[in-house]
N, C-alpha and C. Protein backbone atom coordinates (compact mmCIF):
# COMPACT_ATOMS: atom_id res chain seq x y z
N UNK A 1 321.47 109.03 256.96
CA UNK A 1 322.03 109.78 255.85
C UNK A 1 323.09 110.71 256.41
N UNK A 2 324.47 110.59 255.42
CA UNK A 2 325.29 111.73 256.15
C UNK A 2 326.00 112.15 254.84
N UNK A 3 325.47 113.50 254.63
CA UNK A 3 325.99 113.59 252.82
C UNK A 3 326.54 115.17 252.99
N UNK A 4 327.25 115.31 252.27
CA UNK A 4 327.95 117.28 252.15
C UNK A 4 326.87 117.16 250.74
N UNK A 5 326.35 118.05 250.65
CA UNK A 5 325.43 118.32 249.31
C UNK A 5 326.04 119.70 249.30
N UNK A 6 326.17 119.89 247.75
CA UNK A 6 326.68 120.72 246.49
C UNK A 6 325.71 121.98 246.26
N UNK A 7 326.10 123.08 246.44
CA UNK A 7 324.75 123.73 246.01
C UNK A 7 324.74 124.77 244.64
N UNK A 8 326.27 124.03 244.43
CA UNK A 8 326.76 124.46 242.91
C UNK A 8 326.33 123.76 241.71
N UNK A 9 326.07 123.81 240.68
CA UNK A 9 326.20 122.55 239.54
C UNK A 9 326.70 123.47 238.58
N UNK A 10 327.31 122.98 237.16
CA UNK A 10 327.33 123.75 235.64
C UNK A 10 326.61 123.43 235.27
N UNK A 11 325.29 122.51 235.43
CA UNK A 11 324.22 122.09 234.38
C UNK A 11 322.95 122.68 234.96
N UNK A 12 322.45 123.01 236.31
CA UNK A 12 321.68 123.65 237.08
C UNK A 12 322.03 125.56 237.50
N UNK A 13 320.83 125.55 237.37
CA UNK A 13 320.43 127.07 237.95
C UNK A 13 320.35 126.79 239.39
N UNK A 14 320.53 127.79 240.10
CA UNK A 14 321.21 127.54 241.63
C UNK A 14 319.83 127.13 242.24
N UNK A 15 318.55 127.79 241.71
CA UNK A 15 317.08 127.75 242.35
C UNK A 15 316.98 126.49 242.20
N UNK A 16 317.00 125.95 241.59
CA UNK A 16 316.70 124.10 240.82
C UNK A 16 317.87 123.39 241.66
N UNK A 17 318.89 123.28 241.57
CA UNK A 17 319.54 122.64 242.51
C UNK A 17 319.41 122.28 244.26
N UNK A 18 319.01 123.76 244.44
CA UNK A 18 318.31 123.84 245.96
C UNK A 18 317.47 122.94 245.95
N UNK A 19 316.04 123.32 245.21
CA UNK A 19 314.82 122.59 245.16
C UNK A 19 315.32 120.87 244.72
N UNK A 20 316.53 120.73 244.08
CA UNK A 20 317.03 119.20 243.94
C UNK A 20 317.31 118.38 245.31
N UNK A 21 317.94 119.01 246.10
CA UNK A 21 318.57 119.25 247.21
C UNK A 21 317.90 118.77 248.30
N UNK A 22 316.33 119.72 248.56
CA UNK A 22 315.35 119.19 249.72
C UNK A 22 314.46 118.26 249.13
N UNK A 23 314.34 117.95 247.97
CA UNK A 23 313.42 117.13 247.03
C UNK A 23 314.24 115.64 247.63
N UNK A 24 315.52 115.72 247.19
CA UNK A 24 316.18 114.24 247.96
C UNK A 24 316.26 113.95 249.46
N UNK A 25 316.04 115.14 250.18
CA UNK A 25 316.06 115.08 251.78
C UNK A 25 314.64 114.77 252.34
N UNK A 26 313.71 115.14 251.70
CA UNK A 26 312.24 114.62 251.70
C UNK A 26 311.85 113.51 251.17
N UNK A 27 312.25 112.84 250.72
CA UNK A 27 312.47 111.48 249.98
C UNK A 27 313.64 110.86 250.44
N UNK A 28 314.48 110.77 251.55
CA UNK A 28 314.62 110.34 252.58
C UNK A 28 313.74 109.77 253.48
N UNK A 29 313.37 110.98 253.90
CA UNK A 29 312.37 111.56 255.26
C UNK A 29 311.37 110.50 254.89
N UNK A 30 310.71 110.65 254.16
CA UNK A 30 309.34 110.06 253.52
C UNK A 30 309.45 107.94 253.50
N UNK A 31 311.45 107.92 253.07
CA UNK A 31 311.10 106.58 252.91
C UNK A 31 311.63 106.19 254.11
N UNK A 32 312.53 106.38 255.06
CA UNK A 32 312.71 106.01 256.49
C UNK A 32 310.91 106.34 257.20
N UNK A 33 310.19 107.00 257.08
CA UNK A 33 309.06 107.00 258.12
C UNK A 33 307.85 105.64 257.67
N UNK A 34 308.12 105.62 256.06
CA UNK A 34 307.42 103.97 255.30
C UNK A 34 307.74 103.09 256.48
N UNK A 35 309.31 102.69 256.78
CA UNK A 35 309.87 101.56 257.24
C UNK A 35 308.76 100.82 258.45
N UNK A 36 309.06 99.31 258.85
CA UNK A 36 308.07 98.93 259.45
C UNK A 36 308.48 99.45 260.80
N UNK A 37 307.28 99.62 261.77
CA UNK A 37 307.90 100.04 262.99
C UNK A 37 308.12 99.07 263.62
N UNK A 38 308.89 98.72 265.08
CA UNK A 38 308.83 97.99 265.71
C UNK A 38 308.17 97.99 267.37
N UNK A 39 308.12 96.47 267.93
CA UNK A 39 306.89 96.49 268.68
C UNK A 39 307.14 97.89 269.63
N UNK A 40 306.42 98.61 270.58
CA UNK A 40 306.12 99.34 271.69
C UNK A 40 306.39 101.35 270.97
N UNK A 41 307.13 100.90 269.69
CA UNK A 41 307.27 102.09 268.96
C UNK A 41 306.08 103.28 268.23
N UNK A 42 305.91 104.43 268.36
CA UNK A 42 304.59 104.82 268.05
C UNK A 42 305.26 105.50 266.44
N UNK A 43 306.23 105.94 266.20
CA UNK A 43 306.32 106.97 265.14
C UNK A 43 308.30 107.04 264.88
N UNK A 44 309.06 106.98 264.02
CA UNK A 44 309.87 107.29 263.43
C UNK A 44 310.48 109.07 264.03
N UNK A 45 311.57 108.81 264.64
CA UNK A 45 311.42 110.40 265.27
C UNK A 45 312.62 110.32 264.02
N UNK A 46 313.19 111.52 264.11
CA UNK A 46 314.90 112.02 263.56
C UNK A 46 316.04 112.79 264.39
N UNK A 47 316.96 112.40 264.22
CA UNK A 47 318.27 113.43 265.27
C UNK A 47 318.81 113.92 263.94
N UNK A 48 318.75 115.22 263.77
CA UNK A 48 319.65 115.81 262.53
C UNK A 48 320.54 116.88 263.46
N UNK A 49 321.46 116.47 262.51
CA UNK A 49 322.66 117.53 262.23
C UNK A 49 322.89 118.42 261.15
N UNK A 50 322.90 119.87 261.26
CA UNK A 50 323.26 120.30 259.96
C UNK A 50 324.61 121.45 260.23
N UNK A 51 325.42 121.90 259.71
CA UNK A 51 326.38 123.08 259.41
C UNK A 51 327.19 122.63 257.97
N UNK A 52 328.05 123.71 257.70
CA UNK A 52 328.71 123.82 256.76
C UNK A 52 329.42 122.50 256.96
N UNK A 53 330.43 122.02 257.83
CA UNK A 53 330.85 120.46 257.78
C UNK A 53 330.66 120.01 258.68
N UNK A 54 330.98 118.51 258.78
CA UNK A 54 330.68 117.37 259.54
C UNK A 54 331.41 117.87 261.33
N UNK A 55 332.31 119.41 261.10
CA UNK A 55 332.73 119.53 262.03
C UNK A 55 332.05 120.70 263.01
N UNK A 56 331.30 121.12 262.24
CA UNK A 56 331.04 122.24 262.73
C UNK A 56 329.28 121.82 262.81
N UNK A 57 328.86 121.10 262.29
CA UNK A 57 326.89 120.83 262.54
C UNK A 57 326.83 120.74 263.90
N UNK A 58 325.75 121.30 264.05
CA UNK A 58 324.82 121.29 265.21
C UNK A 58 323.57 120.21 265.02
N UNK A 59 322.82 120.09 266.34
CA UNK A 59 321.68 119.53 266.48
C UNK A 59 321.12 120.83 266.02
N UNK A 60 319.39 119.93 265.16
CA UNK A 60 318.16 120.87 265.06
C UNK A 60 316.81 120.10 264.44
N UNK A 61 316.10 120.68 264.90
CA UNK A 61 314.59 119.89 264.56
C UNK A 61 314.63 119.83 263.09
N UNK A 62 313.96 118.24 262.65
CA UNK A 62 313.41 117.88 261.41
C UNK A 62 312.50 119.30 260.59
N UNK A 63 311.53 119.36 261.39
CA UNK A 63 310.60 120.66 260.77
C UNK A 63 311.76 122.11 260.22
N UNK A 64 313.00 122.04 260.89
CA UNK A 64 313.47 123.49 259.97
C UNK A 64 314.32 123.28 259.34
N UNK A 65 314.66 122.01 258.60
CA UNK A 65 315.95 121.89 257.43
C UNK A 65 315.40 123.04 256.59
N UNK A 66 314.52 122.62 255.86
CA UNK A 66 314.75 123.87 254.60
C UNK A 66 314.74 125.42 255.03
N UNK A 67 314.18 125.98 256.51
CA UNK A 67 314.78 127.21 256.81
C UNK A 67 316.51 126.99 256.92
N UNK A 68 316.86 125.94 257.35
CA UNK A 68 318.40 125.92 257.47
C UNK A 68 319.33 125.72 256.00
N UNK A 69 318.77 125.29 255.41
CA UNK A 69 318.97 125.13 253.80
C UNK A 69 318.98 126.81 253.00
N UNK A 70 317.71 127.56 253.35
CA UNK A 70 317.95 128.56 252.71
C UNK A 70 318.66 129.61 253.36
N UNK A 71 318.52 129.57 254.71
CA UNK A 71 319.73 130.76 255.33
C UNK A 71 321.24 130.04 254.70
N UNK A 72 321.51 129.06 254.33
CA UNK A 72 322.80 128.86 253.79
C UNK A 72 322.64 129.19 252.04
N UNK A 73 322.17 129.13 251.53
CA UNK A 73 321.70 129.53 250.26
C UNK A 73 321.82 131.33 250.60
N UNK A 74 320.99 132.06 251.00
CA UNK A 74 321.59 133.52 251.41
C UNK A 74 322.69 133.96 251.60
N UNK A 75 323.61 132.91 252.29
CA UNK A 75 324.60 133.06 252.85
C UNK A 75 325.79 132.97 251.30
N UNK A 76 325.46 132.39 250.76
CA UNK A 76 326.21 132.28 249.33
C UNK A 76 326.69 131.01 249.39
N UNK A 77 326.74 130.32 250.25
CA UNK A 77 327.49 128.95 250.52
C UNK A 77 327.88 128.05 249.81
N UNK A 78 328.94 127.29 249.15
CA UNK A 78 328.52 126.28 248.02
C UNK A 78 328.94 124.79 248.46
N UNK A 79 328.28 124.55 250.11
CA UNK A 79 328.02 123.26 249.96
C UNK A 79 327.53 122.88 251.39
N UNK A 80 326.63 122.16 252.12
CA UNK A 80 326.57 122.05 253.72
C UNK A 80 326.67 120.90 254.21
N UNK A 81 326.92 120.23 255.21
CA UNK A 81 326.34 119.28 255.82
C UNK A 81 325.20 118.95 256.36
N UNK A 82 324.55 117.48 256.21
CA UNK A 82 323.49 116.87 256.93
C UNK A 82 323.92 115.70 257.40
N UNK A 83 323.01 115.59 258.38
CA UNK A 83 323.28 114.08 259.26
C UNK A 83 321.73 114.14 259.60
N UNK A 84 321.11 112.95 258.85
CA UNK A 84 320.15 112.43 259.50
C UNK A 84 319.76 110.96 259.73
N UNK A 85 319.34 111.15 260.79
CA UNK A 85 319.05 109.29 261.59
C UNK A 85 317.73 109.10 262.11
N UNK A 86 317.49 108.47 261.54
CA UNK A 86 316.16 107.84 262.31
C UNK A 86 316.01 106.70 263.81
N UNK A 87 315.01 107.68 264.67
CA UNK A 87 315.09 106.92 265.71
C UNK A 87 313.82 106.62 266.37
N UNK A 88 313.74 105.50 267.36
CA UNK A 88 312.28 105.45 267.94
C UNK A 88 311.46 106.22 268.39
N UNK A 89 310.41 107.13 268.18
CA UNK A 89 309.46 107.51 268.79
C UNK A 89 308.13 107.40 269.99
N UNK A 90 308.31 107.84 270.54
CA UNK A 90 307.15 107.30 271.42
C UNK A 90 306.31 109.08 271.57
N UNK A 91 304.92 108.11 271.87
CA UNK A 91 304.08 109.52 272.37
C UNK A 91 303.97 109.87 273.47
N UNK A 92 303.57 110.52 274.26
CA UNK A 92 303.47 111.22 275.59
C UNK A 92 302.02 111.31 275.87
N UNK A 93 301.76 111.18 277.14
CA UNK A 93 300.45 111.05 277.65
C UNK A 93 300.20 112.85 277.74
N UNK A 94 298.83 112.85 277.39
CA UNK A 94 298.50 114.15 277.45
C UNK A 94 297.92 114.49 278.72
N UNK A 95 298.24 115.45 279.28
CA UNK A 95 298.11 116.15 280.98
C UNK A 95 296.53 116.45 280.59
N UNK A 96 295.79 115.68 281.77
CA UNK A 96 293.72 116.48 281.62
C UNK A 96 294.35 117.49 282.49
N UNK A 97 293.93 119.04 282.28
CA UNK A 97 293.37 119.75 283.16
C UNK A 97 292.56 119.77 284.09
């Protein structure tokens, strides 16, 4: 997914649009991790990008879009970038003490 999302509308209240906003980015999330995996793969990871544009995003973990969503919402912003991709996962052996 690589979309500039709007955080303006004339038919939406700015709260509802937000909540429109991560409602479609979680329903992403949700249907890329469905997908079938393939062989030696344990889990669906993500590489996201987010800033105001495609020029200025940074890397940042899946778990803090919507903190990154609402510090731009604070910010007054009326529109950001995302870039997200789905990629292979693997697990890591856990260290015995």
């Amino acid at each position: 997914m690589k979309k500039e999302f709007k955080l303006t509308d004339v038919k939406l209240a700015p709260a509802r649009k937000v909540d429109a906003v991560k409602h479609e980015i979680n329903k992403y999330l949700a249907r890329e991790r469905r997908k079938t995996l393939t062989e030696g793969v344990d889990y669906w990871d993500f590489e996201v990008k987010f800033g105001k544009n495609k020029e200025s995003a940074a890397a940042l973990h899946v778990a803090e879009i919507n903190k990154a969503i609402d510090a731009e919402v604070k910010l007054d912003a009326e529109s950001f970038y995302i870039e997200i991709k789905a990629i292979p996962g693997h697990k890591s052996a856990k260290v015995k003490k």
